[in-house]
C-alpha atoms as a PDB file:
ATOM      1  CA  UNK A   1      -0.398  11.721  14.548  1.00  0.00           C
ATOM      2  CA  UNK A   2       3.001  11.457  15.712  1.00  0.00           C
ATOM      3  CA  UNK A   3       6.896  10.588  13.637  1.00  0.00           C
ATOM      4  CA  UNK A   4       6.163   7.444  13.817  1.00  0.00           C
ATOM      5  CA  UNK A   5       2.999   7.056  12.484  1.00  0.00           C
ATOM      6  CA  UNK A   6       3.739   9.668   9.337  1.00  0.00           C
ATOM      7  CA  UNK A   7       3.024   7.937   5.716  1.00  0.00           C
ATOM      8  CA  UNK A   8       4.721   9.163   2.396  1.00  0.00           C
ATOM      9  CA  UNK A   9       2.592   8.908  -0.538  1.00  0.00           C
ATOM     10  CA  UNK A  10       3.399   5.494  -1.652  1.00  0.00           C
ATOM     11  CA  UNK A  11       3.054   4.232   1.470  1.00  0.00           C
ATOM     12  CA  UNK A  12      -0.252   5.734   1.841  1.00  0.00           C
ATOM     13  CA  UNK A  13      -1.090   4.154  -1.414  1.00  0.00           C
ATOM     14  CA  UNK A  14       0.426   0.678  -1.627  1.00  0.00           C
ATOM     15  CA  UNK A  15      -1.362   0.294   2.094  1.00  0.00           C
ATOM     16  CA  UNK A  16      -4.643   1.451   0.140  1.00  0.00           C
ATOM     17  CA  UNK A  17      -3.777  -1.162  -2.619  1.00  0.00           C
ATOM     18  CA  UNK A  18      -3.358  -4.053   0.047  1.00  0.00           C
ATOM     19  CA  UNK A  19      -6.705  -3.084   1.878  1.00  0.00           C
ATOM     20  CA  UNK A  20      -8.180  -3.499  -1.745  1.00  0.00           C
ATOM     21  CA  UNK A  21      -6.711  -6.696  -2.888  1.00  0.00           C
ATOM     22  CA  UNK A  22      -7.208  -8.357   0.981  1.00  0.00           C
ATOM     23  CA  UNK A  23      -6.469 -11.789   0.420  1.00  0.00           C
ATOM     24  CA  UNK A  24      -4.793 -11.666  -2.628  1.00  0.00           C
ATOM     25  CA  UNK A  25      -2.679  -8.769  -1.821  1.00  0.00           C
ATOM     26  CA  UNK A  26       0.892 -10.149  -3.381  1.00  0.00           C
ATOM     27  CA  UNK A  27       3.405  -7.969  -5.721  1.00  0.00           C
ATOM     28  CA  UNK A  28       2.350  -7.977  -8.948  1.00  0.00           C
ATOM     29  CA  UNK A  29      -1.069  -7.789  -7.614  1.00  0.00           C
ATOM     30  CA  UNK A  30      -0.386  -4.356  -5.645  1.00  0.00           C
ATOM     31  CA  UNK A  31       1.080  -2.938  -8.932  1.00  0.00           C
ATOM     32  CA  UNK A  32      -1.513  -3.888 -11.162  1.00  0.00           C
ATOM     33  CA  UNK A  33      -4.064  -2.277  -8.302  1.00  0.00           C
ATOM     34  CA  UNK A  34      -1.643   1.102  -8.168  1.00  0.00           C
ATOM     35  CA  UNK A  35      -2.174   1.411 -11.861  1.00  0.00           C
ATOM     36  CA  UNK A  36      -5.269   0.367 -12.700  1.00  0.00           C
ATOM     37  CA  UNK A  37      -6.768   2.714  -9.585  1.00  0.00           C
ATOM     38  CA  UNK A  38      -4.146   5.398  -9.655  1.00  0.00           C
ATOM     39  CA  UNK A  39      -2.731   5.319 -12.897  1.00  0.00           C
ATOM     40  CA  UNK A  40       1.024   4.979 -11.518  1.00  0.00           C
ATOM     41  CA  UNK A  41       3.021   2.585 -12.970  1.00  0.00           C
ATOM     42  CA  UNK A  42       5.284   1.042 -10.175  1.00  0.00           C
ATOM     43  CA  UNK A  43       8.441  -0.528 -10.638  1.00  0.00           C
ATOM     44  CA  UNK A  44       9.361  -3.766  -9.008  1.00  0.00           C
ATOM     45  CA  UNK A  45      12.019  -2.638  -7.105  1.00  0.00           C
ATOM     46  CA  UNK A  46       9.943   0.473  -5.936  1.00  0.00           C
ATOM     47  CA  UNK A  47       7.441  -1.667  -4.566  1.00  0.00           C
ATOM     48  CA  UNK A  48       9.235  -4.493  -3.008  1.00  0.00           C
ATOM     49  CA  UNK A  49      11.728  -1.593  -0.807  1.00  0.00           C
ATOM     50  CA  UNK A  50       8.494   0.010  -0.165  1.00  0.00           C
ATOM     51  CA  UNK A  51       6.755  -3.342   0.904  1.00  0.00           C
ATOM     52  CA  UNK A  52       9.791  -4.012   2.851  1.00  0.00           C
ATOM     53  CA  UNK A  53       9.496  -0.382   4.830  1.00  0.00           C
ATOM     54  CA  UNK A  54       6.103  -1.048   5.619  1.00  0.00           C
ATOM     55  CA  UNK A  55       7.048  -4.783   6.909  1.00  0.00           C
ATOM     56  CA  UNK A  56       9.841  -2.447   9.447  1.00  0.00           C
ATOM     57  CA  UNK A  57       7.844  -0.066  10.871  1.00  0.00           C
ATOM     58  CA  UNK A  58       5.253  -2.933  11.686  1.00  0.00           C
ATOM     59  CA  UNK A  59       2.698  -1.691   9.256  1.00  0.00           C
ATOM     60  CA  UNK A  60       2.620  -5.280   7.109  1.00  0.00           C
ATOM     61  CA  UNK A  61       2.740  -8.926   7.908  1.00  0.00           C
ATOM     62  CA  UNK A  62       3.852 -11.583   5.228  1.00  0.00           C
ATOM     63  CA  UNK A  63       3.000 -14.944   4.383  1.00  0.00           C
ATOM     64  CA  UNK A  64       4.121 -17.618   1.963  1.00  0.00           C
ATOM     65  CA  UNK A  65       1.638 -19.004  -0.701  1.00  0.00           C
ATOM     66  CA  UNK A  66       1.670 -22.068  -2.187  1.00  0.00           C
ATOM     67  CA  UNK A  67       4.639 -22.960  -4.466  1.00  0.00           C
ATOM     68  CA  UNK A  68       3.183 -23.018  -8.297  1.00  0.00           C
ATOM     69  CA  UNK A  69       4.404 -24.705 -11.224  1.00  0.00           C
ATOM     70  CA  UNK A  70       3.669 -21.315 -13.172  1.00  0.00           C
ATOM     71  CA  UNK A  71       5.849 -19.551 -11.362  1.00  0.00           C
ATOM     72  CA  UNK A  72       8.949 -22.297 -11.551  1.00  0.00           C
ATOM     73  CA  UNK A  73       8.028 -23.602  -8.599  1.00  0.00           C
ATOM     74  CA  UNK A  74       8.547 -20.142  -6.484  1.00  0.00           C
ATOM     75  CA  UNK A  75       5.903 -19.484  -4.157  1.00  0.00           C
ATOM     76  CA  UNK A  76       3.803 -15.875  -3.990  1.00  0.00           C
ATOM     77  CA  UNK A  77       4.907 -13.665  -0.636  1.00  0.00           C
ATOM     78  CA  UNK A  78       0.880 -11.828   0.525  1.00  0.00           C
ATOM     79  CA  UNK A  79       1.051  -9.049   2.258  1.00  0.00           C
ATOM     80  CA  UNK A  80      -1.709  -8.429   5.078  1.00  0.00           C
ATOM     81  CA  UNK A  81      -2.089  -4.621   6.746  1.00  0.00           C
ATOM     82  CA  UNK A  82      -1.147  -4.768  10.520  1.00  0.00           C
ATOM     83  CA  UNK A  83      -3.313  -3.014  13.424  1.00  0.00           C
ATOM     84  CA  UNK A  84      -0.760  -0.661  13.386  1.00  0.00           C
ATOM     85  CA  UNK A  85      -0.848  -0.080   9.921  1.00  0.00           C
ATOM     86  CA  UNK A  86      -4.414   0.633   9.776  1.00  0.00           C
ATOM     87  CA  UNK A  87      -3.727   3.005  12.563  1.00  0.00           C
ATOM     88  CA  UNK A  88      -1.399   4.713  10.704  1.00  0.00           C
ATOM     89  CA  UNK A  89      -3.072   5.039   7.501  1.00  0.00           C
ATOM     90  CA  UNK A  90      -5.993   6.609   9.489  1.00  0.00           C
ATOM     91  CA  UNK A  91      -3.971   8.640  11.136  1.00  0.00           C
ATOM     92  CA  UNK A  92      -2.405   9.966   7.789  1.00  0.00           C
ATOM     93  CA  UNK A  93      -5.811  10.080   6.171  1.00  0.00           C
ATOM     94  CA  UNK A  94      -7.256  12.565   8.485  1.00  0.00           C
ATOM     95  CA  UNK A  95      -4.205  14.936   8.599  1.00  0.00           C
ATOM     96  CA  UNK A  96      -4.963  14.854   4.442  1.00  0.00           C
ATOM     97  CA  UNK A  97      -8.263  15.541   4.918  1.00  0.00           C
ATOM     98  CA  UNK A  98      -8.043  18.335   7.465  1.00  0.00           C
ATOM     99  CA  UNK A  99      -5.811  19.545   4.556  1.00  0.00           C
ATOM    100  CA  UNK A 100      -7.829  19.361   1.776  1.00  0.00           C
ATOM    101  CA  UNK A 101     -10.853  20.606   3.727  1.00  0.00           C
ATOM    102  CA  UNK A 102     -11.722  23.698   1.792  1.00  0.00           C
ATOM    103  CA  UNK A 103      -9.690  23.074  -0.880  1.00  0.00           C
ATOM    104  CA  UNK A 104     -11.903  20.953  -3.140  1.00  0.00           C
ATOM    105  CA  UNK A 105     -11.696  22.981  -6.046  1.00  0.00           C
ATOM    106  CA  UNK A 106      -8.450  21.881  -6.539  1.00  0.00           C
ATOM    107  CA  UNK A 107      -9.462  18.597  -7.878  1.00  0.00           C
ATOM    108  CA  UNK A 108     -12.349  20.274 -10.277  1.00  0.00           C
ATOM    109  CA  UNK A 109     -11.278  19.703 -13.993  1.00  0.00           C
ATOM    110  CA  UNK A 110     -10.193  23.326 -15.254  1.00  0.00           C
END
């Protein structure tokens, strides 16, 4: 793993939420996913400078949906992981696992 690859937390976890959501991987989607799977509650803003990060370093890839009436006509921006991005998360994964390793009882309930 080098600088360039290296993955906060969010990162690490809004990437996680995208994987999850594949196709349908849009805002409010990825914040729903972040709290319903990690019990963090997101704020917009948070997400959308973090989604816009990940878009810089090459990690993400955006597309327009379709307009929809429900939305007053605005159209959803999807979010889609990059090879890069997998790359990186991998990367990141493994360094937290080497970490962990060993350290297990950490996550046992006291």
């Amino acid at each position: 793993m080098n600088r360039t690859t290296y993955l906060g937390e969010l990162e690490q976890m809004i990437l996680l939420a995208i994987l999850r959501l594949d196709d349908g991987a849009y805002g409010m989607a990825i914040r729903e996913e972040m709290e319903a799977r990690a019990g963090r509650e997101l704020s917009r803003s948070a997400a959308y400078i973090t989604l816009e990060r990940l878009a810089k370093k090459g990690y993400l890839t955006t597309r327009m949906g379709n307009p929809s009436p429900v939305r007053g006509g605005r159209a959803k921006r999807y979010y889609q992981i990059t090879d890069a991005g997998h790359e990186a998360l991998r990367d990141s994964g493994r360094a937290l696992m080497s970490l962990w390793a060993d350290q297990e009882w950490l996550l046992e309930e006291s």
